[in-house]
PDB file of N, CA and C in Angstrom:
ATOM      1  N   UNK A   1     -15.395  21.458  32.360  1.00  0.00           N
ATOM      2  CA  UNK A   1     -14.093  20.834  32.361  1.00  0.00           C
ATOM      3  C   UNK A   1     -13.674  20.496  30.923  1.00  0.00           C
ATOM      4  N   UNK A   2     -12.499  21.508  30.784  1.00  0.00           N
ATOM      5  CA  UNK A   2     -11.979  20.441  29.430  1.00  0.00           C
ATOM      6  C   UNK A   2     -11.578  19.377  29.354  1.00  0.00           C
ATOM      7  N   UNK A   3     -11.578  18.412  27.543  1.00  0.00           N
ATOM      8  CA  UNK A   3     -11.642  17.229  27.530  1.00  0.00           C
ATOM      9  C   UNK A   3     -10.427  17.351  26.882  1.00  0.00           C
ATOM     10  N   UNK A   4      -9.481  16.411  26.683  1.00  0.00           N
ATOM     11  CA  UNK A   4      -8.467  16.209  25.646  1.00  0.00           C
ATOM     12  C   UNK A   4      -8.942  15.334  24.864  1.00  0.00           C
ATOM     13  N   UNK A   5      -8.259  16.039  23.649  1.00  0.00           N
ATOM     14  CA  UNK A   5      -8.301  15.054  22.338  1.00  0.00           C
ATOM     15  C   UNK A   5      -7.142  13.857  21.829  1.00  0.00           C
ATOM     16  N   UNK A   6      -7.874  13.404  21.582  1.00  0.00           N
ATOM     17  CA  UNK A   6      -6.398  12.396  20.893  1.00  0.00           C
ATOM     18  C   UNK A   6      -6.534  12.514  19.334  1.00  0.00           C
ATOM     19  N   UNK A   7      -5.504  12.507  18.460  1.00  0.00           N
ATOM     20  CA  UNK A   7      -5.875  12.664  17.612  1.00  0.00           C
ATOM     21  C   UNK A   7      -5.496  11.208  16.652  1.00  0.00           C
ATOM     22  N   UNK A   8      -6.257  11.265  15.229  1.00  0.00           N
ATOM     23  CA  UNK A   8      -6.277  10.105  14.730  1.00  0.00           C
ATOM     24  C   UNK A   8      -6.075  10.645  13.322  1.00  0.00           C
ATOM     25  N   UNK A   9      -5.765   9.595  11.820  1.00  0.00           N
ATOM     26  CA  UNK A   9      -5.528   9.928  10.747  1.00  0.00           C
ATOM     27  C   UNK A   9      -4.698   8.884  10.119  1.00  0.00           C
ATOM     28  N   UNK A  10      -5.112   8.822   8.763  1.00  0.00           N
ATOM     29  CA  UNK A  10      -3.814   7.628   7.717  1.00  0.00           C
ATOM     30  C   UNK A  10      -3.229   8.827   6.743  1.00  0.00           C
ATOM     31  N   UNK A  11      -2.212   8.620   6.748  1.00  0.00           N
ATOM     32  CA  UNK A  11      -1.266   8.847   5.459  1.00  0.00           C
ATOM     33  C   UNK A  11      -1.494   8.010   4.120  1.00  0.00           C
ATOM     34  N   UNK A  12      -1.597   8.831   2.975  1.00  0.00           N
ATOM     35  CA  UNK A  12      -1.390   8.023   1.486  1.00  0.00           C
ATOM     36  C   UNK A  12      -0.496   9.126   0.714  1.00  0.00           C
ATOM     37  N   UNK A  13       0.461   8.636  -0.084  1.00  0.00           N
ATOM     38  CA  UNK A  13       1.299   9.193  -1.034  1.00  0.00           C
ATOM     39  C   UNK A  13       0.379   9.804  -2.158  1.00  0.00           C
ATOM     40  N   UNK A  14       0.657  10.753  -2.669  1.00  0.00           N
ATOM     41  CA  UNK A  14      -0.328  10.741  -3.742  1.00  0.00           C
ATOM     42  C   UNK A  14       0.436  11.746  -4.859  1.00  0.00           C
ATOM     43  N   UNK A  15       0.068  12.505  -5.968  1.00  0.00           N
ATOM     44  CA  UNK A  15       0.978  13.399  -6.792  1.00  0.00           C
ATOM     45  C   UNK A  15      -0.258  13.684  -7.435  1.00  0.00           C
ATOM     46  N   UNK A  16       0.270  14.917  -8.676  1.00  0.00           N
ATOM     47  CA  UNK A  16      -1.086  15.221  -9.505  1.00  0.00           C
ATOM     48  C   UNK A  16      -1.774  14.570  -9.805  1.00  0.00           C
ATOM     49  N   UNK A  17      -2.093  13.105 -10.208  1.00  0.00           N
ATOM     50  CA  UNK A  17      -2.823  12.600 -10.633  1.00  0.00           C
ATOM     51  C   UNK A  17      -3.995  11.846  -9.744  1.00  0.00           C
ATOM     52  N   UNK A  18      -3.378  12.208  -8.573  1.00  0.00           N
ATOM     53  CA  UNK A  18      -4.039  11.132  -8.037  1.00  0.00           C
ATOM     54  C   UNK A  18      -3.496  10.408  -6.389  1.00  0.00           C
ATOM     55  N   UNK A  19      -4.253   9.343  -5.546  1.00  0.00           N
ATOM     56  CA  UNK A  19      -3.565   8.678  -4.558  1.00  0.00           C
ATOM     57  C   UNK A  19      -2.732   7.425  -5.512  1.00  0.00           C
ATOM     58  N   UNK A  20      -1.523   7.570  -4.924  1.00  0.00           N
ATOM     59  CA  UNK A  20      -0.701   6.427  -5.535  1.00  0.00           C
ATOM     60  C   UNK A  20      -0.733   5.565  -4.373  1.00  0.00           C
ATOM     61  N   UNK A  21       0.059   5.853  -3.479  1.00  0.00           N
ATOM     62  CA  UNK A  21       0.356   4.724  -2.554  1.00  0.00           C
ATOM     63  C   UNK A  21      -0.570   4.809  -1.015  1.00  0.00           C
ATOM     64  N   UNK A  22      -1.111   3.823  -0.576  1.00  0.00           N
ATOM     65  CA  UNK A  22      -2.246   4.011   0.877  1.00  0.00           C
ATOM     66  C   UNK A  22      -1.745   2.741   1.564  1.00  0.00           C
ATOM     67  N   UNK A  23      -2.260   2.530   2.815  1.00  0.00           N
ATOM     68  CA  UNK A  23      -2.117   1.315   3.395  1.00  0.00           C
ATOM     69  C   UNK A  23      -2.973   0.558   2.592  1.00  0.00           C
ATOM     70  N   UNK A  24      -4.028  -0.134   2.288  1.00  0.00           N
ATOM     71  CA  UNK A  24      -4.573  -0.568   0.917  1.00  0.00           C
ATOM     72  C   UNK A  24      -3.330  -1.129  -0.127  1.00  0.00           C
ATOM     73  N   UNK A  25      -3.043  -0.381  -0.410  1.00  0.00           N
ATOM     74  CA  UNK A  25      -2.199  -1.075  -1.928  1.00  0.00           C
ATOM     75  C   UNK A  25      -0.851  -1.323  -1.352  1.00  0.00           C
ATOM     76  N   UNK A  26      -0.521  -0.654  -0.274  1.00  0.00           N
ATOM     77  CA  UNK A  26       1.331  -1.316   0.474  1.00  0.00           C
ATOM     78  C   UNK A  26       0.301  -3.077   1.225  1.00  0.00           C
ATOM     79  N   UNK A  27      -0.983  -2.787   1.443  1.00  0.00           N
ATOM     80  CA  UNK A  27      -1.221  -4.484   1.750  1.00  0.00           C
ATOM     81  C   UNK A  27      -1.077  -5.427   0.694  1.00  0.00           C
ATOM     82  N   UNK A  28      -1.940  -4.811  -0.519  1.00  0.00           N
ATOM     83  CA  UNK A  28      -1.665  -5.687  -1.755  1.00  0.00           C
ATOM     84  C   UNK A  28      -0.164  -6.194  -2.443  1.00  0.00           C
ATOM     85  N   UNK A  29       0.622  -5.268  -2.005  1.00  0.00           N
ATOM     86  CA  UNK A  29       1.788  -5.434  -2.941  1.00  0.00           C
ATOM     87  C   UNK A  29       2.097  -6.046  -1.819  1.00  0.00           C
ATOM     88  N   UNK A  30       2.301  -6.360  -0.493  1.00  0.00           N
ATOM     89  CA  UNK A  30       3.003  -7.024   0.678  1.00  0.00           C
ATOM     90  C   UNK A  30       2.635  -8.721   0.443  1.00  0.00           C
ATOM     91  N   UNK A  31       1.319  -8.795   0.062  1.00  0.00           N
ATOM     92  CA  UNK A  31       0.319 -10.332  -0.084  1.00  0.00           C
ATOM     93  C   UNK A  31       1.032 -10.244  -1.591  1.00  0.00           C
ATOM     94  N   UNK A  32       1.239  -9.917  -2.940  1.00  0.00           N
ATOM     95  CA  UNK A  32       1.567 -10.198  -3.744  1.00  0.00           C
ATOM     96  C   UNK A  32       3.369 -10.614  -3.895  1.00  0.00           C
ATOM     97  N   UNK A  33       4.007  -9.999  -2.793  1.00  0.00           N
ATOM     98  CA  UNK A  33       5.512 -10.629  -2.317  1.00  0.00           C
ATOM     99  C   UNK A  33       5.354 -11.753  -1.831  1.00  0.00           C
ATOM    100  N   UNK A  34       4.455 -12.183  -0.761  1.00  0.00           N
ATOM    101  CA  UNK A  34       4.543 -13.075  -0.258  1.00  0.00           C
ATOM    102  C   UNK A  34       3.865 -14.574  -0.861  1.00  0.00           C
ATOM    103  N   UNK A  35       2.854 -14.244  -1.699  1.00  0.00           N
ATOM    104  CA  UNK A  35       2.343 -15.089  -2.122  1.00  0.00           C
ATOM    105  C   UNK A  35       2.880 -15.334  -3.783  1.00  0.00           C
ATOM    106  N   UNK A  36       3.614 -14.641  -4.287  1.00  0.00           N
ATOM    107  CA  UNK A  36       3.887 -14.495  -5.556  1.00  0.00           C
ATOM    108  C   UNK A  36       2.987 -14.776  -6.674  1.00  0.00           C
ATOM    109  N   UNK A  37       1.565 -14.310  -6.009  1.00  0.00           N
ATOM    110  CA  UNK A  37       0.843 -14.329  -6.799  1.00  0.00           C
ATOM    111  C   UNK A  37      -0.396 -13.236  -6.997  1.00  0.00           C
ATOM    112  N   UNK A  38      -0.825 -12.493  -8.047  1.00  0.00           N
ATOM    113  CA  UNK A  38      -1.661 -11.522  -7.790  1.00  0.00           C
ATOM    114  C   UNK A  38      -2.981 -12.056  -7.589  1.00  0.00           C
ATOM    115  N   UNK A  39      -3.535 -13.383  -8.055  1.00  0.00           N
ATOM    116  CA  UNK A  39      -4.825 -13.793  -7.517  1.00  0.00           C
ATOM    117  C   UNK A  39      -5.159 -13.764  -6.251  1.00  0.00           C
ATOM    118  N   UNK A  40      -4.020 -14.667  -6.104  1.00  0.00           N
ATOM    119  CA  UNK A  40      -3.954 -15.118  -4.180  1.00  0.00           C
ATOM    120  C   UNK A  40      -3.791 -13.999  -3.736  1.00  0.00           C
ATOM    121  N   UNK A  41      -3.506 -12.819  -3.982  1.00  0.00           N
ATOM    122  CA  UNK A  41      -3.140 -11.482  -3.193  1.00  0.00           C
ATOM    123  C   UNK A  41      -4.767 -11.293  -3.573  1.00  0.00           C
ATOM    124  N   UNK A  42      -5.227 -10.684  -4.286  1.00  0.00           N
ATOM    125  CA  UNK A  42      -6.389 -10.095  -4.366  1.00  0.00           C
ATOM    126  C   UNK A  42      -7.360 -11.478  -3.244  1.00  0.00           C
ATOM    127  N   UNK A  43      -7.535 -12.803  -3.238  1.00  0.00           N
ATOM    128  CA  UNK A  43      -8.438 -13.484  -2.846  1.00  0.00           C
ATOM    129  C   UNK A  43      -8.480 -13.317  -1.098  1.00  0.00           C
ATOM    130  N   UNK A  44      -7.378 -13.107  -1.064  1.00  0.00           N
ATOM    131  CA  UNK A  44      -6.602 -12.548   0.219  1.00  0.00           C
ATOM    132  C   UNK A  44      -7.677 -11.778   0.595  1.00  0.00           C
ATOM    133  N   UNK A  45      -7.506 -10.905   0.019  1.00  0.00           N
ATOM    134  CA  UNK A  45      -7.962  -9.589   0.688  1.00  0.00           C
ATOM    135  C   UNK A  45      -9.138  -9.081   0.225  1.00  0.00           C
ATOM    136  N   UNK A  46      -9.746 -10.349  -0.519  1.00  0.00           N
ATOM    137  CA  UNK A  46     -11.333 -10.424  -0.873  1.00  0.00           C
ATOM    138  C   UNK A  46     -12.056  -9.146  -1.526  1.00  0.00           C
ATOM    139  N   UNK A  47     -11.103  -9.225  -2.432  1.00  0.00           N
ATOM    140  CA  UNK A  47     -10.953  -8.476  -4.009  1.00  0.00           C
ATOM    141  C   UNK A  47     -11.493  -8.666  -5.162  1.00  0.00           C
ATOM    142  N   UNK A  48     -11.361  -8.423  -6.291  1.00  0.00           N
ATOM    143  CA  UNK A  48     -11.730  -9.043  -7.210  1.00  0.00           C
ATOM    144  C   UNK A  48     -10.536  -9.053  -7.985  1.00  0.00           C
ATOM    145  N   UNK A  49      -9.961  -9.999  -8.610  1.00  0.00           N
ATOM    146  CA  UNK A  49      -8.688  -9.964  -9.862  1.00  0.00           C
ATOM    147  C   UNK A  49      -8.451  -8.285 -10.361  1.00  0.00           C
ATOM    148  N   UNK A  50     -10.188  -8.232 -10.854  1.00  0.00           N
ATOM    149  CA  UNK A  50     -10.065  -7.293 -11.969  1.00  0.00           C
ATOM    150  C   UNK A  50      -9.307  -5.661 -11.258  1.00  0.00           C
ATOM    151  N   UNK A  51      -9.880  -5.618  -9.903  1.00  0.00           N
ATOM    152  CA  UNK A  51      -9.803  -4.556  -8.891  1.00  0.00           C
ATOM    153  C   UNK A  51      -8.345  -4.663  -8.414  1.00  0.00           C
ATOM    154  N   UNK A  52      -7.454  -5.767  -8.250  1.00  0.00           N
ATOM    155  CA  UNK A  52      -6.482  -5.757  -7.797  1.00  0.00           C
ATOM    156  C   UNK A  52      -5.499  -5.498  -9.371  1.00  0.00           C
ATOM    157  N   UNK A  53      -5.812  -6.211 -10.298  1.00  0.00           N
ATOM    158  CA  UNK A  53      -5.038  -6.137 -11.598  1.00  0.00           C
ATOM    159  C   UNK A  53      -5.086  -4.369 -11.911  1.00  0.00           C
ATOM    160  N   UNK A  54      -6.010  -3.933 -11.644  1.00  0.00           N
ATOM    161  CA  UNK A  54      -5.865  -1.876 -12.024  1.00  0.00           C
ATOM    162  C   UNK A  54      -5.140  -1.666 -10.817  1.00  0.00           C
ATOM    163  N   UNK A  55      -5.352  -1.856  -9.522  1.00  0.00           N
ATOM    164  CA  UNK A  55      -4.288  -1.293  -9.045  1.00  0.00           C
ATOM    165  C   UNK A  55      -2.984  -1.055  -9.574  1.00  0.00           C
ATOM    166  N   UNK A  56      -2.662  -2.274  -9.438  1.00  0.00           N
ATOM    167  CA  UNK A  56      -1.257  -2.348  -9.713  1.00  0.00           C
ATOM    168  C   UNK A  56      -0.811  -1.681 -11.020  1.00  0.00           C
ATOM    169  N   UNK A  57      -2.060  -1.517 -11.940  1.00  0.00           N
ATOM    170  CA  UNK A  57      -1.420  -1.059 -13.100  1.00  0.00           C
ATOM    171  C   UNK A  57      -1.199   0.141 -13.095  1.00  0.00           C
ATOM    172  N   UNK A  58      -2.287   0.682 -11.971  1.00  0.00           N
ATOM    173  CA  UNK A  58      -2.501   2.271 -11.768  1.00  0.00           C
ATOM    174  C   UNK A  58      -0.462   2.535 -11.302  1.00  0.00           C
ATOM    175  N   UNK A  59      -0.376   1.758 -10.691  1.00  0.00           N
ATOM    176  CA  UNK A  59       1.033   2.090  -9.728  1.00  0.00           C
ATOM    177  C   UNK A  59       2.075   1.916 -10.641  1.00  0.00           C
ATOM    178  N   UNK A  60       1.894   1.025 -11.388  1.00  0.00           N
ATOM    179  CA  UNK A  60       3.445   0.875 -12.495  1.00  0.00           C
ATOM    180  C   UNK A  60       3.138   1.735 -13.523  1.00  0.00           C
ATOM    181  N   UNK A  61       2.447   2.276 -13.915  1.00  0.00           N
ATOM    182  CA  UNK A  61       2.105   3.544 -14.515  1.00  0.00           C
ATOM    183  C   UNK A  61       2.587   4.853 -13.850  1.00  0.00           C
ATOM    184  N   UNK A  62       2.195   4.985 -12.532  1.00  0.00           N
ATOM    185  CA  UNK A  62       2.877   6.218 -12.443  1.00  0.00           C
ATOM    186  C   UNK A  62       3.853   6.614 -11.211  1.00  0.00           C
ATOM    187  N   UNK A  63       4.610   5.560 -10.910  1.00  0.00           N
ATOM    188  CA  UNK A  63       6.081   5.109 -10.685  1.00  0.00           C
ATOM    189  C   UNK A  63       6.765   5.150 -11.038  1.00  0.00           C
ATOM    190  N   UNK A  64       7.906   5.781 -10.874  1.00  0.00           N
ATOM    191  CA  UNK A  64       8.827   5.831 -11.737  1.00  0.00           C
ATOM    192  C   UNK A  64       9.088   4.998 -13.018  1.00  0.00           C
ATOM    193  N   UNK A  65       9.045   3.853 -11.928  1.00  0.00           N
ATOM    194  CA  UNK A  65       9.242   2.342 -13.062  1.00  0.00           C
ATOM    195  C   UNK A  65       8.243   1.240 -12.449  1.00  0.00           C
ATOM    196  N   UNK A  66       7.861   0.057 -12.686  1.00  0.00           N
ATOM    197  CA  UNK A  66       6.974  -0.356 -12.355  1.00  0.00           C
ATOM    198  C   UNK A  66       6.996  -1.511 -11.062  1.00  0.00           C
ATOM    199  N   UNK A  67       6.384  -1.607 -10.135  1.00  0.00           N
ATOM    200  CA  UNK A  67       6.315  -2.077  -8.524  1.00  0.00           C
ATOM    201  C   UNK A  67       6.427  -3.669  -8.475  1.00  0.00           C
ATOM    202  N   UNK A  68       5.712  -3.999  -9.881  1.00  0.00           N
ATOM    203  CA  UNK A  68       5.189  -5.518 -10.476  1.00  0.00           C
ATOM    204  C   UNK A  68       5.441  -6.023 -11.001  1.00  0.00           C
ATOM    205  N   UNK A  69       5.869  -6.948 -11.563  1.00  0.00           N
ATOM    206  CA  UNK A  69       6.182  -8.060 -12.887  1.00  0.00           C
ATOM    207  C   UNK A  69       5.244  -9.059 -12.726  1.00  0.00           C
ATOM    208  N   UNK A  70       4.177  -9.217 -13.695  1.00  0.00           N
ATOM    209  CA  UNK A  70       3.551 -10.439 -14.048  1.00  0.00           C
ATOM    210  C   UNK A  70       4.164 -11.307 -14.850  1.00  0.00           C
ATOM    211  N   UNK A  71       4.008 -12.799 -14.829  1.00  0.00           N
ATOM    212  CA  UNK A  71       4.255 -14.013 -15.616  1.00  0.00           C
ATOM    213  C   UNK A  71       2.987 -14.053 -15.703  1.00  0.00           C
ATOM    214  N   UNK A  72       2.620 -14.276 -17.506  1.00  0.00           N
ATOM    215  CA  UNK A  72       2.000 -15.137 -17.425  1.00  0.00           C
ATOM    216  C   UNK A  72       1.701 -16.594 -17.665  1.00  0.00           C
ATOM    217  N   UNK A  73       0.920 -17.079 -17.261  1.00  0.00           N
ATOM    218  CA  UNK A  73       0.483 -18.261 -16.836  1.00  0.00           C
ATOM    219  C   UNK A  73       0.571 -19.362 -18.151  1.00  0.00           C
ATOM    220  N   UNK A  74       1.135 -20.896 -17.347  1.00  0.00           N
ATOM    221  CA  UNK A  74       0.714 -21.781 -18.528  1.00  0.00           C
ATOM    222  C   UNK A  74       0.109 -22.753 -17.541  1.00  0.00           C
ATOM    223  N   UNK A  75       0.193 -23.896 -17.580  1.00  0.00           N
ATOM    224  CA  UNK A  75      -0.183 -25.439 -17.138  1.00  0.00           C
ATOM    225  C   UNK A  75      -0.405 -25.093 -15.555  1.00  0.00           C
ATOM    226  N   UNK A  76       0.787 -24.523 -15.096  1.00  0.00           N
ATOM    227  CA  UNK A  76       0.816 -24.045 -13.510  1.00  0.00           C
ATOM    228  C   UNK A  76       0.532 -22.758 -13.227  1.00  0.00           C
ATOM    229  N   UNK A  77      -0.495 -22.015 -13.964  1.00  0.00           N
ATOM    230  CA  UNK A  77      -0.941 -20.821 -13.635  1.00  0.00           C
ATOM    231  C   UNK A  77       0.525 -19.475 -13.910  1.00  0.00           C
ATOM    232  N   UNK A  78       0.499 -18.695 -13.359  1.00  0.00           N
ATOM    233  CA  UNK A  78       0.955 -17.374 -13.797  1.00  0.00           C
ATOM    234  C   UNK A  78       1.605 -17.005 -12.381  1.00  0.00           C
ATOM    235  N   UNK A  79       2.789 -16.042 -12.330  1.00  0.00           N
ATOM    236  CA  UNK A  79       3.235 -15.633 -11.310  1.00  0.00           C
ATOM    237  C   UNK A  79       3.471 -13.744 -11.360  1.00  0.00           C
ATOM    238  N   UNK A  80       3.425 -13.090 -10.472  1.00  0.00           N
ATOM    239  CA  UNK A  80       3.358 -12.134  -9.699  1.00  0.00           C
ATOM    240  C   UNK A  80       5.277 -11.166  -8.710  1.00  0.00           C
ATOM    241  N   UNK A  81       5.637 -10.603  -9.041  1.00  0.00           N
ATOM    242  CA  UNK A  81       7.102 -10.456  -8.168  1.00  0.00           C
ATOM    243  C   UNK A  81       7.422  -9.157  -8.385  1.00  0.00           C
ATOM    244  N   UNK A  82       7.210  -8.925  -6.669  1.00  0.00           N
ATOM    245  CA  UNK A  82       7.866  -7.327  -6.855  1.00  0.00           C
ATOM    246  C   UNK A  82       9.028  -7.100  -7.173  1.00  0.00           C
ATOM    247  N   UNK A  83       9.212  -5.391  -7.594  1.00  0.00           N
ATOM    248  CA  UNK A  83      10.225  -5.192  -8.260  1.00  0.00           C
ATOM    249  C   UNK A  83      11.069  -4.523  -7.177  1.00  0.00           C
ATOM    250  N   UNK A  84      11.851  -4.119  -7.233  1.00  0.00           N
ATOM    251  CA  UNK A  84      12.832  -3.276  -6.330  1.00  0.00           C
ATOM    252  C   UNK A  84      12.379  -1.973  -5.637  1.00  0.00           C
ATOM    253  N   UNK A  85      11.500  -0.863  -7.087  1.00  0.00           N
ATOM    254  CA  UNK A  85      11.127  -0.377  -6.657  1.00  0.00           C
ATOM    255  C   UNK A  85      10.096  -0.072  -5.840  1.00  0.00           C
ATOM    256  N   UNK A  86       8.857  -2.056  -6.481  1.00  0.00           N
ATOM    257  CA  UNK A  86       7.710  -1.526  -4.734  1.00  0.00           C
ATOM    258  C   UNK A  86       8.689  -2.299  -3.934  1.00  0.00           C
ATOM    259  N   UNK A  87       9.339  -2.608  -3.982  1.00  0.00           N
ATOM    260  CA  UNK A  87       9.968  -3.491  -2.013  1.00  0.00           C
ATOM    261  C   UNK A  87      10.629  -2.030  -1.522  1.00  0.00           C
ATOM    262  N   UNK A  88      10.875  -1.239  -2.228  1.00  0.00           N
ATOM    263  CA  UNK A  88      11.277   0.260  -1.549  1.00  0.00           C
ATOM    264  C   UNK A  88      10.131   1.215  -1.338  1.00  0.00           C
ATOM    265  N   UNK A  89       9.131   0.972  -2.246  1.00  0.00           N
ATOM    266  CA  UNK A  89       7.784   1.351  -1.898  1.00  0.00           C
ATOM    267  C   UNK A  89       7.321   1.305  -0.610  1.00  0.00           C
ATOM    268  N   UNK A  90       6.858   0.238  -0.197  1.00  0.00           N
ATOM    269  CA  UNK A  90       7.006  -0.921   1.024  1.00  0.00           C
ATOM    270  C   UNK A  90       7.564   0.430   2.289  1.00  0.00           C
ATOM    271  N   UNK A  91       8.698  -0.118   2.059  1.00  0.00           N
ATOM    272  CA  UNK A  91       9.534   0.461   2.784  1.00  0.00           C
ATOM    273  C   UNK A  91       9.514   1.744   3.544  1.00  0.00           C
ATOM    274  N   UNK A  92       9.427   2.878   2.363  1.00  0.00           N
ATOM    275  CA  UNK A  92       9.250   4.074   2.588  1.00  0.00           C
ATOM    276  C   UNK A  92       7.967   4.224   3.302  1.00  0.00           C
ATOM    277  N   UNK A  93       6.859   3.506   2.692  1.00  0.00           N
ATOM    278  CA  UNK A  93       5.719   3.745   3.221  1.00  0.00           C
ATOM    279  C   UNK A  93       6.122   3.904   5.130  1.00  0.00           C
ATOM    280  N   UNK A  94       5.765   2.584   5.148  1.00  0.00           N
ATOM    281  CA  UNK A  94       6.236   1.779   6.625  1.00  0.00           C
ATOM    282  C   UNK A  94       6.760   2.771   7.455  1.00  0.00           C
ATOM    283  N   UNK A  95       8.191   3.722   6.430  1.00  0.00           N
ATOM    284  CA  UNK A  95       8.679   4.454   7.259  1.00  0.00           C
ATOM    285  C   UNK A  95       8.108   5.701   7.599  1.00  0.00           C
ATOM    286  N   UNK A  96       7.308   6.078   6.938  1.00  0.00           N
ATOM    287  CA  UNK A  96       6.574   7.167   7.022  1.00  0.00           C
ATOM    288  C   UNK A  96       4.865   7.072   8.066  1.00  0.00           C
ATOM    289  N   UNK A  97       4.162   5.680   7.949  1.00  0.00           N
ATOM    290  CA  UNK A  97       3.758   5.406   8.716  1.00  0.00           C
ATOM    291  C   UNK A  97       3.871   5.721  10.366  1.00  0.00           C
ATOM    292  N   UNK A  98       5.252   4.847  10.362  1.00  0.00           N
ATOM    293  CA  UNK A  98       6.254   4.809  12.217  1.00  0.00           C
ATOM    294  C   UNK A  98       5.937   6.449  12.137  1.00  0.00           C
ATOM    295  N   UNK A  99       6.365   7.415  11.441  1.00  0.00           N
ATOM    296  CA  UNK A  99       6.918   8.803  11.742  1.00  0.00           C
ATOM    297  C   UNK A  99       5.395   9.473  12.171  1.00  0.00           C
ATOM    298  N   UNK A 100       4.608   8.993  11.264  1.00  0.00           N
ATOM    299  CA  UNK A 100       3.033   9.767  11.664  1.00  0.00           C
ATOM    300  C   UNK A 100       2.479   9.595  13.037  1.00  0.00           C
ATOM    301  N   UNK A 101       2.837   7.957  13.040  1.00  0.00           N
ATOM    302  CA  UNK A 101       2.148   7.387  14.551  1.00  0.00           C
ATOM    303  C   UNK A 101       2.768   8.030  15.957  1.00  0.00           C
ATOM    304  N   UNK A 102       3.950   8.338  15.249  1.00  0.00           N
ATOM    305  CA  UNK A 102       4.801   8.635  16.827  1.00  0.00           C
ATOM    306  C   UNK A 102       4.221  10.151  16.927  1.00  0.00           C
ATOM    307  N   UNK A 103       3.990  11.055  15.956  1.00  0.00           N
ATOM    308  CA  UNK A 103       3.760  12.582  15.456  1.00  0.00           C
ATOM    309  C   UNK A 103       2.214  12.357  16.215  1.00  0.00           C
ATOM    310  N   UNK A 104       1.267  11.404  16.085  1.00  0.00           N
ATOM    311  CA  UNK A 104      -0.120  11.527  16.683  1.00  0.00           C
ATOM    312  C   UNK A 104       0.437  10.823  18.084  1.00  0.00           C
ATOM    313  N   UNK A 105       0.793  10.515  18.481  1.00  0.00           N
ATOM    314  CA  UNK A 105       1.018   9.525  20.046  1.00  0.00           C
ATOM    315  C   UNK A 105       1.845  10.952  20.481  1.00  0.00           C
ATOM    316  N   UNK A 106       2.933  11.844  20.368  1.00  0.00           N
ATOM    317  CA  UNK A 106       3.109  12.787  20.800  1.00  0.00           C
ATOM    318  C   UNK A 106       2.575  13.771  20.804  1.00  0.00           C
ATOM    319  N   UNK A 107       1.481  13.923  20.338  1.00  0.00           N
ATOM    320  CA  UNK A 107       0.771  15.198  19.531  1.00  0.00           C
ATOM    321  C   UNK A 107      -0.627  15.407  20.903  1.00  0.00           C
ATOM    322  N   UNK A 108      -1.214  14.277  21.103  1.00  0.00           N
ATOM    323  CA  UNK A 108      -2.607  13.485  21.175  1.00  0.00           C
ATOM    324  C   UNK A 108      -2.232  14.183  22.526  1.00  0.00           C
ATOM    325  N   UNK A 109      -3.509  14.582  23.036  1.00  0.00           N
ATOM    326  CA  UNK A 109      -4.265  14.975  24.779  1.00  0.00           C
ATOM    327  C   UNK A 109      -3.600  16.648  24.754  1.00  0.00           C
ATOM    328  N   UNK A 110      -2.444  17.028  23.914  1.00  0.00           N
ATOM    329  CA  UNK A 110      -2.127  18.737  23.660  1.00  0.00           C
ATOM    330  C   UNK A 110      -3.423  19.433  23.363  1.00  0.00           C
ATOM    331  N   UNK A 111      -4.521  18.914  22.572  1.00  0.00           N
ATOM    332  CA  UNK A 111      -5.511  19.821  22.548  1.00  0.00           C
ATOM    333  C   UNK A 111      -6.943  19.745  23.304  1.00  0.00           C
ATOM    334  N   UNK A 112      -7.267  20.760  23.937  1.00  0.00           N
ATOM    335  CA  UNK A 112      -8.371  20.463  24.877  1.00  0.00           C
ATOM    336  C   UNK A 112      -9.578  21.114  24.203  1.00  0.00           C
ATOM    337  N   UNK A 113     -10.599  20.770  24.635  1.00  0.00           N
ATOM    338  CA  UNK A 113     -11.754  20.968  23.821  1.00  0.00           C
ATOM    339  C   UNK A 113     -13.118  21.062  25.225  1.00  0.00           C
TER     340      UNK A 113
END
């Protein structure tokens, strides 16, 4: 008796150089909107500064323009604020996400094995 498959998989953006955008770093930049802060985003998500600080640099590097704006810090620490282009980052992702999930939820039990 054949079995059906369902099928499974993540999407990440990526270009010559490399993965740019994954669910991973659309979490970081989502905790760094909300928290307006890149520590608290990285502690979040039980990171290290140093690991969350290359991300982001990796991404405003090869972004058009850059996802991030750091302040830095005096008496009251340092602040963190996305830019236009990751809140469209964000976005696109998300939307491309919905499009995959529905592409595997329609796709899934078509192949028998």
């Amino acid at each position: 008796m054949d079995k059906a498959v369902n099928l499974n998989g993540r999407i990440w953006f990526e270009t010559a150089d490399g993965k740019l955008l994954g669910h991973g770093r659309v979490e970081l930049l989502e905790r760094i909107r909300d928290s307006g802060s890149l520590r608290q985003a990285a502690m979040q998500m039980k990171m290290s500064y140093r690991q969350a600080w290359d991300m982001v640099g990796y991404m405003n590097e090869h972004f058009s323009s850059p996802v991030v704006i750091s302040h830095r810090g005096g008496k009251g620490g340092g602040s963190a604020e996305l830019t236009p282009k990751g809140l469209q980052a964000i976005e696109q992702f998300k939307l491309f996400q919905q499009k995959f999930n529905s592409f595997l939820e329609e796709n899934s039990g078509l192949i028998k094995i």
